[in-house]
PDB file of N, CA and C in Angstrom:
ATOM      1  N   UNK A   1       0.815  -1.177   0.000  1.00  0.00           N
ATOM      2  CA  UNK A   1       0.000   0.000   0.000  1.00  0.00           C
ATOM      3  C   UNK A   1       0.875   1.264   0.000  1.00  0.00           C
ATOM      4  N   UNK A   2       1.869   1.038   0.529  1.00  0.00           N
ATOM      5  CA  UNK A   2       2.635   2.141   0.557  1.00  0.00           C
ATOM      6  C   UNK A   2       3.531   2.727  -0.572  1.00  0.00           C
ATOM      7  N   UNK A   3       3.463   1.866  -1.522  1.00  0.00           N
ATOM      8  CA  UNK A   3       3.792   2.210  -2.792  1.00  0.00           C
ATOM      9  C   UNK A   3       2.771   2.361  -4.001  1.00  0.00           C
ATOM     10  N   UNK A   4       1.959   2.564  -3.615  1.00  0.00           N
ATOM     11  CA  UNK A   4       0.606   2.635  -4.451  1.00  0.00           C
ATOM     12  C   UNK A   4       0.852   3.944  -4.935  1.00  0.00           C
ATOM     13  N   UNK A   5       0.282   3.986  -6.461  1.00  0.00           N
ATOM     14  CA  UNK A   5       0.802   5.249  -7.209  1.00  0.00           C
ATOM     15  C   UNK A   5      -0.781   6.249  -6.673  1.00  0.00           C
ATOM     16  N   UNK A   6      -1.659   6.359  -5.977  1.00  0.00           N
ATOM     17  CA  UNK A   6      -2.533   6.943  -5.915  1.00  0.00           C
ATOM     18  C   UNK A   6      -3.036   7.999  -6.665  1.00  0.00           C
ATOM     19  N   UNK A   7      -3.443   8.899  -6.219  1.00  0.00           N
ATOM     20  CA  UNK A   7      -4.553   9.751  -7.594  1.00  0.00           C
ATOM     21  C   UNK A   7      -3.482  10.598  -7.661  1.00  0.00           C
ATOM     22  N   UNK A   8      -3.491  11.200  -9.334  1.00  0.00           N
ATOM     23  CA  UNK A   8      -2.650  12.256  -9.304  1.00  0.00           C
ATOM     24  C   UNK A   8      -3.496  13.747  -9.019  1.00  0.00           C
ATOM     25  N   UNK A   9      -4.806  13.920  -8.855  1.00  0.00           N
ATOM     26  CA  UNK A   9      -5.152  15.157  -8.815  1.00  0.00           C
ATOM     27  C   UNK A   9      -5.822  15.486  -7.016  1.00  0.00           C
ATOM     28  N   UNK A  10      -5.398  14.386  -6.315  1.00  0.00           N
ATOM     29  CA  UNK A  10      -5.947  14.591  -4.698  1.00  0.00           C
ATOM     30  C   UNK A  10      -4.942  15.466  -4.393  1.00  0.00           C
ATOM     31  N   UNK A  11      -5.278  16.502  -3.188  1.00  0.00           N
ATOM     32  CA  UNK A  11      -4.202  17.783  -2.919  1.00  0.00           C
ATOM     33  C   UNK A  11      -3.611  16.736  -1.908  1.00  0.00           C
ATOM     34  N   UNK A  12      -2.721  16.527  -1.440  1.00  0.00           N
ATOM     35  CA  UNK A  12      -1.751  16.144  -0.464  1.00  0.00           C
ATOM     36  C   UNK A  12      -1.616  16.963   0.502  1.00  0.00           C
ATOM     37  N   UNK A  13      -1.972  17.702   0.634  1.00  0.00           N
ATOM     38  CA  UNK A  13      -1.996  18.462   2.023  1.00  0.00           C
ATOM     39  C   UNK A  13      -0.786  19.411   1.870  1.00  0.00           C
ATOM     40  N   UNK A  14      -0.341  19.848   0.953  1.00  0.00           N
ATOM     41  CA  UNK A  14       0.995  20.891   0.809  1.00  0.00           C
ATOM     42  C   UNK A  14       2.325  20.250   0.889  1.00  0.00           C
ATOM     43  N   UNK A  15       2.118  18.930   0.888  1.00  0.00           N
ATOM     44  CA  UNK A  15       3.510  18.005   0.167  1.00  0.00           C
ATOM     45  C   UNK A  15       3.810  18.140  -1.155  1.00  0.00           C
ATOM     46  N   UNK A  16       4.706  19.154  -1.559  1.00  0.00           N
ATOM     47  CA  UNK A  16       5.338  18.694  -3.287  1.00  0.00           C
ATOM     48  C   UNK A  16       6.474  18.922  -3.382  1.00  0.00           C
ATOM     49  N   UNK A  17       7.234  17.552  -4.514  1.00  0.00           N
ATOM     50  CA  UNK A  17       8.576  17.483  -4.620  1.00  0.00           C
ATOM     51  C   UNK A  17       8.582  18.208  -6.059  1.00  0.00           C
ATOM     52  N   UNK A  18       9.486  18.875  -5.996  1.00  0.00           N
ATOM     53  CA  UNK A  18       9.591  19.753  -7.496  1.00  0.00           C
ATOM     54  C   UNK A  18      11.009  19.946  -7.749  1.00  0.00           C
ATOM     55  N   UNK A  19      11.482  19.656  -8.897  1.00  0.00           N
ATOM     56  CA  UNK A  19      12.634  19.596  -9.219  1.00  0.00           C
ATOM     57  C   UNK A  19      13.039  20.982 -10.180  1.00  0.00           C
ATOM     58  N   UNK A  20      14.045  21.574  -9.420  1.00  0.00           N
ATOM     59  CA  UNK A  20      14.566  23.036  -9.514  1.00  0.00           C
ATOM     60  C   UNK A  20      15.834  22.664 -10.156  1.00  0.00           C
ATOM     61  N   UNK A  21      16.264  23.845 -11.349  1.00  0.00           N
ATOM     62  CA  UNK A  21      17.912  24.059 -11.461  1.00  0.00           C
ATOM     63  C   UNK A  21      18.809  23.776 -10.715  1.00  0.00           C
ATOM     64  N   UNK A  22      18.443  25.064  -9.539  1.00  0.00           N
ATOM     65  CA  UNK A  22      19.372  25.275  -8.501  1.00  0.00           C
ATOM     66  C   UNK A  22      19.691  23.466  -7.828  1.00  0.00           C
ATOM     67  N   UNK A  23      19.020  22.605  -8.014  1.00  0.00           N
ATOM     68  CA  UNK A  23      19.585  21.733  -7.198  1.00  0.00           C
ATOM     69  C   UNK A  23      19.497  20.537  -8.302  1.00  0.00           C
ATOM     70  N   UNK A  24      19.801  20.788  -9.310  1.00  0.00           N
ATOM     71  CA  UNK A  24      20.149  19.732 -10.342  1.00  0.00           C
ATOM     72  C   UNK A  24      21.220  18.844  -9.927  1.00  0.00           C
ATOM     73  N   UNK A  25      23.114  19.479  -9.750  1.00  0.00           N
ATOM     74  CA  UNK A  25      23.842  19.182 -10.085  1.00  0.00           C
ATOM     75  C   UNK A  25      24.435  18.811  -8.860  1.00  0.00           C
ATOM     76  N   UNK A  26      23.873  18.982  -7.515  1.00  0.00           N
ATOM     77  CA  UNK A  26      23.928  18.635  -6.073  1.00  0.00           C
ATOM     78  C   UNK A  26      22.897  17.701  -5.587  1.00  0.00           C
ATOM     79  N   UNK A  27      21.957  17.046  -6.511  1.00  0.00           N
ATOM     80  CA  UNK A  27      21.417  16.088  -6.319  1.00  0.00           C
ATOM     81  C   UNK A  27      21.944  14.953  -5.448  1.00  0.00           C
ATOM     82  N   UNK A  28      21.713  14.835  -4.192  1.00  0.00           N
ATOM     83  CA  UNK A  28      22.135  13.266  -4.324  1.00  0.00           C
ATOM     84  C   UNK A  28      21.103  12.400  -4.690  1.00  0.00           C
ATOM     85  N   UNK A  29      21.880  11.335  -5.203  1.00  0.00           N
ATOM     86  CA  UNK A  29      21.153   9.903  -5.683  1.00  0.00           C
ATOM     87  C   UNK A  29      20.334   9.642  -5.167  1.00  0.00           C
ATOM     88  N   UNK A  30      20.134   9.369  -3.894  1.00  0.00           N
ATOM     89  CA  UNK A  30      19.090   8.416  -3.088  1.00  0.00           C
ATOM     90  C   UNK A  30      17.246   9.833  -2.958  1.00  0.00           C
ATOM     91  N   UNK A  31      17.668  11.285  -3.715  1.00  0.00           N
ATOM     92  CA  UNK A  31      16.758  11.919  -4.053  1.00  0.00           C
ATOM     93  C   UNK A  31      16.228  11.211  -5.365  1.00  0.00           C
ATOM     94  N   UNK A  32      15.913  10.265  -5.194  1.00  0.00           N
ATOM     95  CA  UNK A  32      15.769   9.793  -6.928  1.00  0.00           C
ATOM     96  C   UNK A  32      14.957  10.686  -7.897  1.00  0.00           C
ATOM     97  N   UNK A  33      14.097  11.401  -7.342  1.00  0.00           N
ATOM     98  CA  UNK A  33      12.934  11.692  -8.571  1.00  0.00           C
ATOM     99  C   UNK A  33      13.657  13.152  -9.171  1.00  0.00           C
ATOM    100  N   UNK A  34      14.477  13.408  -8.159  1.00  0.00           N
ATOM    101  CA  UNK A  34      15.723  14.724  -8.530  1.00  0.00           C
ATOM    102  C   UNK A  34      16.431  14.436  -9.735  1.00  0.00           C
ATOM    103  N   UNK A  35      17.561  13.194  -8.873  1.00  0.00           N
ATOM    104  CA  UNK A  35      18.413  12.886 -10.108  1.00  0.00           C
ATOM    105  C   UNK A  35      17.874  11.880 -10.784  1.00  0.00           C
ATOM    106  N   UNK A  36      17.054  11.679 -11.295  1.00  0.00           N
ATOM    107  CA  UNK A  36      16.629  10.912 -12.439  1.00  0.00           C
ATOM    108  C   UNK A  36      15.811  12.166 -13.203  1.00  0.00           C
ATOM    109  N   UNK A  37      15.435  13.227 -12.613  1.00  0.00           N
ATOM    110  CA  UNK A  37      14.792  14.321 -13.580  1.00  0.00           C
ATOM    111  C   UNK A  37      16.334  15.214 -14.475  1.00  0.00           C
ATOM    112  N   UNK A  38      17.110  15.118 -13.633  1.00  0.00           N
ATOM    113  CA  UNK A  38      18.460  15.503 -14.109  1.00  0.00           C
ATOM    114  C   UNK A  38      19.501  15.165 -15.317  1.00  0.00           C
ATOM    115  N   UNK A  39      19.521  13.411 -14.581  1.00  0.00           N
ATOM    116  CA  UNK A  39      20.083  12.702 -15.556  1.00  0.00           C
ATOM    117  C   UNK A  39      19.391  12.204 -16.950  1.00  0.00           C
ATOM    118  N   UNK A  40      18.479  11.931 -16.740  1.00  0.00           N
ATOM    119  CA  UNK A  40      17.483  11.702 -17.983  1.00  0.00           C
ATOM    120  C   UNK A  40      17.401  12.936 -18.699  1.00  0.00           C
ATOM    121  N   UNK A  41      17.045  14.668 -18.341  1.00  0.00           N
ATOM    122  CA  UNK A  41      16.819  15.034 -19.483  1.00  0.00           C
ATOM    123  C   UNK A  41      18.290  15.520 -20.009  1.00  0.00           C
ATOM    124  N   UNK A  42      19.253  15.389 -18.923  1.00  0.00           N
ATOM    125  CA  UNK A  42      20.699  15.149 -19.828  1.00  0.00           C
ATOM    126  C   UNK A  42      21.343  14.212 -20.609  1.00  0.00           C
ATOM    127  N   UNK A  43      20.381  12.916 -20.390  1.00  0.00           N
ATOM    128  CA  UNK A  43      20.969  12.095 -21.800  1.00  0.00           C
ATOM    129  C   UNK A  43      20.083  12.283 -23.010  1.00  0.00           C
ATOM    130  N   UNK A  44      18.968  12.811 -22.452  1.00  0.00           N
ATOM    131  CA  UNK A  44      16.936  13.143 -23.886  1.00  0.00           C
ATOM    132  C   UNK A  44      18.349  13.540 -24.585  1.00  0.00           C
ATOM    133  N   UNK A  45      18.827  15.138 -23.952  1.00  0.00           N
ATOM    134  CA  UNK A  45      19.513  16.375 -24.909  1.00  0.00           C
ATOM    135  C   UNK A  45      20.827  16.328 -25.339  1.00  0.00           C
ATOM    136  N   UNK A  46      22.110  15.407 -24.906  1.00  0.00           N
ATOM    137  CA  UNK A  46      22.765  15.138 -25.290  1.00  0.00           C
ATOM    138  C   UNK A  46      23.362  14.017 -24.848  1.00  0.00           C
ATOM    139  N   UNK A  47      22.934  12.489 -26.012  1.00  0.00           N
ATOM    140  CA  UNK A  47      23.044  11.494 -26.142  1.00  0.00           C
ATOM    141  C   UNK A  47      24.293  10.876 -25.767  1.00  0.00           C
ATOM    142  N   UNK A  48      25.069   9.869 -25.047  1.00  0.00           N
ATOM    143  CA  UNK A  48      26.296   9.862 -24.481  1.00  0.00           C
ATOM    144  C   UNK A  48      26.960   9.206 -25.688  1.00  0.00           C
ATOM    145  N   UNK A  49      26.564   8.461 -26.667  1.00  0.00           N
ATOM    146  CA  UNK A  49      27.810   8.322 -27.787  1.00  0.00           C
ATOM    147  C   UNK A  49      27.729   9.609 -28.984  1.00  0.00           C
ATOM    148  N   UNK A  50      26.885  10.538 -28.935  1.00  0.00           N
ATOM    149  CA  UNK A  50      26.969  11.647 -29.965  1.00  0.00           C
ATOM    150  C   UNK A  50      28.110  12.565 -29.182  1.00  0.00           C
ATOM    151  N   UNK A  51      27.723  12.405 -28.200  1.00  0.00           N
ATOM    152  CA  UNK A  51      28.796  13.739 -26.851  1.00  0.00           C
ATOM    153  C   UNK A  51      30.131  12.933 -27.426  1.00  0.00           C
ATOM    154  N   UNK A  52      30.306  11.537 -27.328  1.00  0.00           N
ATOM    155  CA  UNK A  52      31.294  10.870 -27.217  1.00  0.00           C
ATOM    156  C   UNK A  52      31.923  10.984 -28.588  1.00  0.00           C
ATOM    157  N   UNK A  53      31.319  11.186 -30.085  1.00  0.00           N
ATOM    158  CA  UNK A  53      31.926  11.296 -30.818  1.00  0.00           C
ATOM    159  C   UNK A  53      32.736  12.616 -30.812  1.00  0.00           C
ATOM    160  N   UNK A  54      31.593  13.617 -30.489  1.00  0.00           N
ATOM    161  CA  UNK A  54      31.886  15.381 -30.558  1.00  0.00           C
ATOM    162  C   UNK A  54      33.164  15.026 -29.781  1.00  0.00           C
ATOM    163  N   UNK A  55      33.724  15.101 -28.759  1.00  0.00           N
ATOM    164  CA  UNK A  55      34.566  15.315 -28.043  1.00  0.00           C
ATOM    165  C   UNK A  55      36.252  14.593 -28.402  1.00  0.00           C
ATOM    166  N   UNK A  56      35.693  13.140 -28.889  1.00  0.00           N
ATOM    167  CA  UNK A  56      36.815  12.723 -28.940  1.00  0.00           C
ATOM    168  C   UNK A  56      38.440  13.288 -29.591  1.00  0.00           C
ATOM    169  N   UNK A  57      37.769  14.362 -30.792  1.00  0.00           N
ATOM    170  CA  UNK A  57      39.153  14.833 -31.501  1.00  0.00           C
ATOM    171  C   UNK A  57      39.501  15.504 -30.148  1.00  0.00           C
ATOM    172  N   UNK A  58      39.215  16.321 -29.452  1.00  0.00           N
ATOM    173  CA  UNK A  58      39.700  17.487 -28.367  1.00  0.00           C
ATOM    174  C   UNK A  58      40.090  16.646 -27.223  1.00  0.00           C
ATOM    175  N   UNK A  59      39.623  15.331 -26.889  1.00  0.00           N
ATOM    176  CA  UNK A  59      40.186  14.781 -25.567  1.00  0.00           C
ATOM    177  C   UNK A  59      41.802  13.772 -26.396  1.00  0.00           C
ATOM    178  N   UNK A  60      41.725  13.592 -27.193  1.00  0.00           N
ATOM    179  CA  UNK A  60      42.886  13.199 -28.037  1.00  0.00           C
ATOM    180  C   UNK A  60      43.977  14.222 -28.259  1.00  0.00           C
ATOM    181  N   UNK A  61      43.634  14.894 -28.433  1.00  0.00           N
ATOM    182  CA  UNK A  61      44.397  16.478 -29.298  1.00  0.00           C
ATOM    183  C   UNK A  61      45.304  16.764 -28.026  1.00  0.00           C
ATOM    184  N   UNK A  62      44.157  16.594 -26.522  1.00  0.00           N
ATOM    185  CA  UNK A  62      44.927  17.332 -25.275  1.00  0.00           C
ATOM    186  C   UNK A  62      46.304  16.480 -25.194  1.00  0.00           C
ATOM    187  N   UNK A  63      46.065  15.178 -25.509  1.00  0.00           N
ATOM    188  CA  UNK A  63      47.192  14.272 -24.606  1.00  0.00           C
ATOM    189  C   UNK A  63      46.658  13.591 -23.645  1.00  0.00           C
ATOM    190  N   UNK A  64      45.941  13.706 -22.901  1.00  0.00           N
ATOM    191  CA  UNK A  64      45.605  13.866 -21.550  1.00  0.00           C
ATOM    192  C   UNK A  64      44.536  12.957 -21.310  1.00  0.00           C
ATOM    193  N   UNK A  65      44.325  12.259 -20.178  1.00  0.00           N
ATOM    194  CA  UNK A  65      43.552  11.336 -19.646  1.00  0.00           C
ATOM    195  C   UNK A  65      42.211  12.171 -18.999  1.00  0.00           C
ATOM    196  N   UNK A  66      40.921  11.775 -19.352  1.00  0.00           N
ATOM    197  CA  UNK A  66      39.946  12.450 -18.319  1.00  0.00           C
ATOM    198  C   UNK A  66      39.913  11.892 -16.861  1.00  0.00           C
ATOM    199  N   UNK A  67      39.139  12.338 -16.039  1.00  0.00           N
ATOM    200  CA  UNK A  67      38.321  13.923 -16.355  1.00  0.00           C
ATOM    201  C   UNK A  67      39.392  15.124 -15.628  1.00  0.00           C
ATOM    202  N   UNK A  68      38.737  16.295 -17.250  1.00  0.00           N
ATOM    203  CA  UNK A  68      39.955  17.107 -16.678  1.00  0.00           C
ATOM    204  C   UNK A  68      39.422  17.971 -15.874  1.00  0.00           C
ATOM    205  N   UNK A  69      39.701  19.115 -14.730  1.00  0.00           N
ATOM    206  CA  UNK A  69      39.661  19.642 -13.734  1.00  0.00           C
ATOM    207  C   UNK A  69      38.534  20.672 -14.260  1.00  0.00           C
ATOM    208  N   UNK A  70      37.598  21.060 -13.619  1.00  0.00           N
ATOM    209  CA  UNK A  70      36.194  22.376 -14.158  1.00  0.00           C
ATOM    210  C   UNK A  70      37.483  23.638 -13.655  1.00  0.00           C
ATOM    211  N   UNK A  71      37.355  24.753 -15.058  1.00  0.00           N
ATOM    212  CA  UNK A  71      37.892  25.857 -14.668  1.00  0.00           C
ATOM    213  C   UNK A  71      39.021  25.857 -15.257  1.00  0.00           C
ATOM    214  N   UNK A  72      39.497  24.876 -16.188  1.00  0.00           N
ATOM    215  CA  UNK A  72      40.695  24.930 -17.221  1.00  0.00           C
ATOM    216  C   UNK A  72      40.404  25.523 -18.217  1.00  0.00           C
ATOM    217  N   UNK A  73      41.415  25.632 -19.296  1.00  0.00           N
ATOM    218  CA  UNK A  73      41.298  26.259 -20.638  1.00  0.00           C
ATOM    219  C   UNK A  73      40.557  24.793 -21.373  1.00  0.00           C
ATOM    220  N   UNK A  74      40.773  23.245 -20.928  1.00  0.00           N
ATOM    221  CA  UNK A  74      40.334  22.311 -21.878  1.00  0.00           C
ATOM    222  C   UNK A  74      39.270  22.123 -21.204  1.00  0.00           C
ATOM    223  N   UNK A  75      38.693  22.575 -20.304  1.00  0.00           N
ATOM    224  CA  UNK A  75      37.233  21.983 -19.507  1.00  0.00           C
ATOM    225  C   UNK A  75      36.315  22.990 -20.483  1.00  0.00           C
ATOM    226  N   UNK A  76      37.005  24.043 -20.539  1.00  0.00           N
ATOM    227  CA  UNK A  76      36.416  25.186 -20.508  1.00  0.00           C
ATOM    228  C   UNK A  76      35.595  25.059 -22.239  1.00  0.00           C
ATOM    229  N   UNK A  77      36.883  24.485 -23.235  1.00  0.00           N
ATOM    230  CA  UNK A  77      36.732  24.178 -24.375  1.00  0.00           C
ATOM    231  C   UNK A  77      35.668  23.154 -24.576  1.00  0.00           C
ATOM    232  N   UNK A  78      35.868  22.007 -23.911  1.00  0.00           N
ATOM    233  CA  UNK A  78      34.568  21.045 -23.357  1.00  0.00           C
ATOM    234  C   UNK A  78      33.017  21.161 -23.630  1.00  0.00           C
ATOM    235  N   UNK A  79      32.905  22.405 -22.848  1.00  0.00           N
ATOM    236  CA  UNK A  79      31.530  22.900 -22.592  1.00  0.00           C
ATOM    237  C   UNK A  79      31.386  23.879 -23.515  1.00  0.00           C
ATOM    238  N   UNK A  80      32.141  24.721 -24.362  1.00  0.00           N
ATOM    239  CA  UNK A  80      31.646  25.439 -25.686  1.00  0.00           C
ATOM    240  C   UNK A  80      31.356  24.523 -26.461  1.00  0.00           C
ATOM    241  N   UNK A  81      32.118  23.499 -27.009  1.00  0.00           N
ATOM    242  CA  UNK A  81      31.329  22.329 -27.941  1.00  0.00           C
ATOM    243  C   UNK A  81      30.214  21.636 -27.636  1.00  0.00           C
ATOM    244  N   UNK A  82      30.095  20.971 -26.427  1.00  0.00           N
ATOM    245  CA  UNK A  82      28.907  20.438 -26.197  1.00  0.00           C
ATOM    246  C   UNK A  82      27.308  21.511 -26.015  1.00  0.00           C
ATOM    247  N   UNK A  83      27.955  22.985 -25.738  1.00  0.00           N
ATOM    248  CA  UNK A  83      27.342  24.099 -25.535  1.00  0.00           C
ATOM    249  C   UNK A  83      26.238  24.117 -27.100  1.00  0.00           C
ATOM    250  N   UNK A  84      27.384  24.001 -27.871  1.00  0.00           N
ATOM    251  CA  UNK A  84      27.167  24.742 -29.241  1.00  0.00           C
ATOM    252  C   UNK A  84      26.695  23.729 -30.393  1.00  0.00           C
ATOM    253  N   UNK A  85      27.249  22.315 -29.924  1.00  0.00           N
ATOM    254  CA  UNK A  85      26.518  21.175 -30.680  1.00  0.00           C
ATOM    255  C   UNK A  85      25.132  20.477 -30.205  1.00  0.00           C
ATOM    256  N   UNK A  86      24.359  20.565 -29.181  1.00  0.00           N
ATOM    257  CA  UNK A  86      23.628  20.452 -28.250  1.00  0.00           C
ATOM    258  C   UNK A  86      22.650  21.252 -28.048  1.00  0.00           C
ATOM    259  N   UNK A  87      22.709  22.748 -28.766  1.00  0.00           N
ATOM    260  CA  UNK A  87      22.146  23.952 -27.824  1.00  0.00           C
ATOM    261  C   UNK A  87      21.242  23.483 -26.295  1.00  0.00           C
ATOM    262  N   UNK A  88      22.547  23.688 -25.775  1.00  0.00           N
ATOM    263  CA  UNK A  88      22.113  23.627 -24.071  1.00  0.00           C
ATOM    264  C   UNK A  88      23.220  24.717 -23.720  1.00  0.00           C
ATOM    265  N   UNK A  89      22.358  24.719 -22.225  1.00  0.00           N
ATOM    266  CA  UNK A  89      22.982  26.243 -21.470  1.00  0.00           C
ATOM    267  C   UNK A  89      24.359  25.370 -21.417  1.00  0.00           C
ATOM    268  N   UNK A  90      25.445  26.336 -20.703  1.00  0.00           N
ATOM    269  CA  UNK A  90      26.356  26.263 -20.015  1.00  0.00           C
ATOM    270  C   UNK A  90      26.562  25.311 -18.779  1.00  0.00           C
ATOM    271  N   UNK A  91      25.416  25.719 -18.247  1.00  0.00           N
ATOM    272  CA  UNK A  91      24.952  24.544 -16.620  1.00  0.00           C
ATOM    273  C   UNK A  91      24.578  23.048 -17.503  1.00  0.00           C
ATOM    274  N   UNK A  92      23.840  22.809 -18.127  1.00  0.00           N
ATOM    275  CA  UNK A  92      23.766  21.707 -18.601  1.00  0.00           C
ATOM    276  C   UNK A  92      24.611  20.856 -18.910  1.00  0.00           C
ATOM    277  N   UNK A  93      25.673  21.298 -20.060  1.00  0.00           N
ATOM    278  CA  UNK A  93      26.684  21.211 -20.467  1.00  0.00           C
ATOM    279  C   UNK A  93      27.507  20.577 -19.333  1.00  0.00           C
ATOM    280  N   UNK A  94      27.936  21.209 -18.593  1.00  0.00           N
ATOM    281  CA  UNK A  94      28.577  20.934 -17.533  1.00  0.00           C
ATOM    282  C   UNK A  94      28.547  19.549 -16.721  1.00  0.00           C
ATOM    283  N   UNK A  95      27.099  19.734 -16.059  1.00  0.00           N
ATOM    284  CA  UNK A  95      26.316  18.387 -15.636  1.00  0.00           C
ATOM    285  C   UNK A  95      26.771  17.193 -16.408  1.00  0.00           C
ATOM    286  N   UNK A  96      26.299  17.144 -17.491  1.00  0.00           N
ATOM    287  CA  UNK A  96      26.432  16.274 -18.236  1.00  0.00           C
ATOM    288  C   UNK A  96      27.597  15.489 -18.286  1.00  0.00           C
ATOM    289  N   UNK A  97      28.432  16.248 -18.576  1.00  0.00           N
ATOM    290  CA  UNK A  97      30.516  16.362 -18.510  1.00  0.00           C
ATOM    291  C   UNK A  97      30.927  15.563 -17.384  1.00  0.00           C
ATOM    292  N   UNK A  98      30.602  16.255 -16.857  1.00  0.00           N
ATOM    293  CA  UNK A  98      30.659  15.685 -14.709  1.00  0.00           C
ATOM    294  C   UNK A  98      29.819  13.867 -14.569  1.00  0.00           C
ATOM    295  N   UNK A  99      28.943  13.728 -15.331  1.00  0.00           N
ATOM    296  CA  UNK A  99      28.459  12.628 -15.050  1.00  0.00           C
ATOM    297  C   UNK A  99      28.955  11.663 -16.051  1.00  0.00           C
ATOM    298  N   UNK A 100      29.415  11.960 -16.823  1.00  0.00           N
ATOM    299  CA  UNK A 100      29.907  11.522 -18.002  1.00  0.00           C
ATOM    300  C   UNK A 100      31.781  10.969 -17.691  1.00  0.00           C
ATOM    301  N   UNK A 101      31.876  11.440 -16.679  1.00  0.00           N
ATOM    302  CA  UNK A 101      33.033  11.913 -16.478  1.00  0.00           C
ATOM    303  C   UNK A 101      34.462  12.084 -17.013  1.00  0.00           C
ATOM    304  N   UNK A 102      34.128  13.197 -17.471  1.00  0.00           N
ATOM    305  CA  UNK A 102      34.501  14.180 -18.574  1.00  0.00           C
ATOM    306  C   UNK A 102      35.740  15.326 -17.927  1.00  0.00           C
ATOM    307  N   UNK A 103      34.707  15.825 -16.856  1.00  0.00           N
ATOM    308  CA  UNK A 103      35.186  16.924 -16.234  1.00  0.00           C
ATOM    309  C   UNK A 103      35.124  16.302 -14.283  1.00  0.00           C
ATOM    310  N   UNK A 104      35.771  17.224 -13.653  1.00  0.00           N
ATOM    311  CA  UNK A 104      35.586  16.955 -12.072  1.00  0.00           C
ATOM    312  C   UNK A 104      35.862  17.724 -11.553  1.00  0.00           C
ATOM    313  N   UNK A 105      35.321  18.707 -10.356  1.00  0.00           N
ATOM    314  CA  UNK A 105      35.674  19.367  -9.549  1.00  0.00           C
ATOM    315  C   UNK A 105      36.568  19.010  -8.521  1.00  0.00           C
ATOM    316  N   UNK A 106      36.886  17.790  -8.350  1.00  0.00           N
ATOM    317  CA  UNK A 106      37.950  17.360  -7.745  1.00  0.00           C
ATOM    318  C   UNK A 106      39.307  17.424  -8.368  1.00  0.00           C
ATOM    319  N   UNK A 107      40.710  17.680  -6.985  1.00  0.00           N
ATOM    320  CA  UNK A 107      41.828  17.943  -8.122  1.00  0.00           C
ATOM    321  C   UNK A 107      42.531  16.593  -8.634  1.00  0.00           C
ATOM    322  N   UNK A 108      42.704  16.882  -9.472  1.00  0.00           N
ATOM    323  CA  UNK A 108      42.834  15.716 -10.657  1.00  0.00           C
ATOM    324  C   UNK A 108      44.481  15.568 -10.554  1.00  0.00           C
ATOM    325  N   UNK A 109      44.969  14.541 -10.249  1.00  0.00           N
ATOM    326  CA  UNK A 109      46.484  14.009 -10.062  1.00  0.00           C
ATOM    327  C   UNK A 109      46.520  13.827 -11.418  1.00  0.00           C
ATOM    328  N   UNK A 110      48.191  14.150 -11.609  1.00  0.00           N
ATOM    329  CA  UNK A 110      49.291  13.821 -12.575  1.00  0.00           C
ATOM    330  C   UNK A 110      49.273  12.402 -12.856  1.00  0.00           C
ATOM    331  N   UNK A 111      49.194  11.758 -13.694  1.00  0.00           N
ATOM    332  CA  UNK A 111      49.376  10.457 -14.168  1.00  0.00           C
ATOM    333  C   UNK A 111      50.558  10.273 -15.040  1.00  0.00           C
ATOM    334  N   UNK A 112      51.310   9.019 -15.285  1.00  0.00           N
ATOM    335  CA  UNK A 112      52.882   8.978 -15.945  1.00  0.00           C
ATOM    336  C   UNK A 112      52.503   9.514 -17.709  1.00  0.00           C
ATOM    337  N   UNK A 113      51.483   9.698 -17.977  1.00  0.00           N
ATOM    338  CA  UNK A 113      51.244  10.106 -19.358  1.00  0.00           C
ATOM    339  C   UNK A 113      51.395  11.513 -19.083  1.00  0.00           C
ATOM    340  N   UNK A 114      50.909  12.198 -18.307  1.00  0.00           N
ATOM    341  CA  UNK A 114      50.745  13.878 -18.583  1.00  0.00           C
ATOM    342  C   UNK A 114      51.988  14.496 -18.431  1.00  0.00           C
TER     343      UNK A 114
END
């Protein structure tokens, strides 16, 4: 019973989950109806082997192993292509990158290739 999809038009008494920008990309997981509103319409808008073709000359070109650090000159390059092949914002873009893992806000160690 407790998972019963019940009526969608009964008022709930001023319970609603609504999924905002602002908390797209700080989702945690176990918010599911968050990040699954997140991740889904970031793969609807940019498909992970079309991203994967777009990108590959530029993650080749760098040298460099992903994901590279948010706030570089190649992160930065990243998100104008997917920006501009995609038309999606900037924030999107990003998201996507990050889940994809593409990009990371974490600092990213030297590996014997770089």
């Amino acid at each position: 019973m407790r998972f019963a999809a019940g009526d969608l038009f009964v008022e709930r008494g001023g319970v609603r989950i609504i999924c905002k920008r602002e908390t797209m990309l700080d989702a945690p997981q176990v918010d599911w109806m968050e990040w699954q509103a997140s991740y889904a319409s970031g793969a609807f808008l940019m498909p992970r082997e079309a991203l994967t073709d777009l990108l590959r000359p530029l993650v080749v070109a760098s040298g460099k192993l992903t994901p590279f650090r948010i706030g570089t000159e190649l992160s930065d390059q990243l998100i104008a292509a997917v920006t501009d092949a995609f038309a999606v914002s900037r924030e999107a873009a990003k998201i996507r990158l990050i889940k994809l893992n593409y990009l990371s806000d974490k600092l990213v160690t030297a590996t014997l290739f770089d």
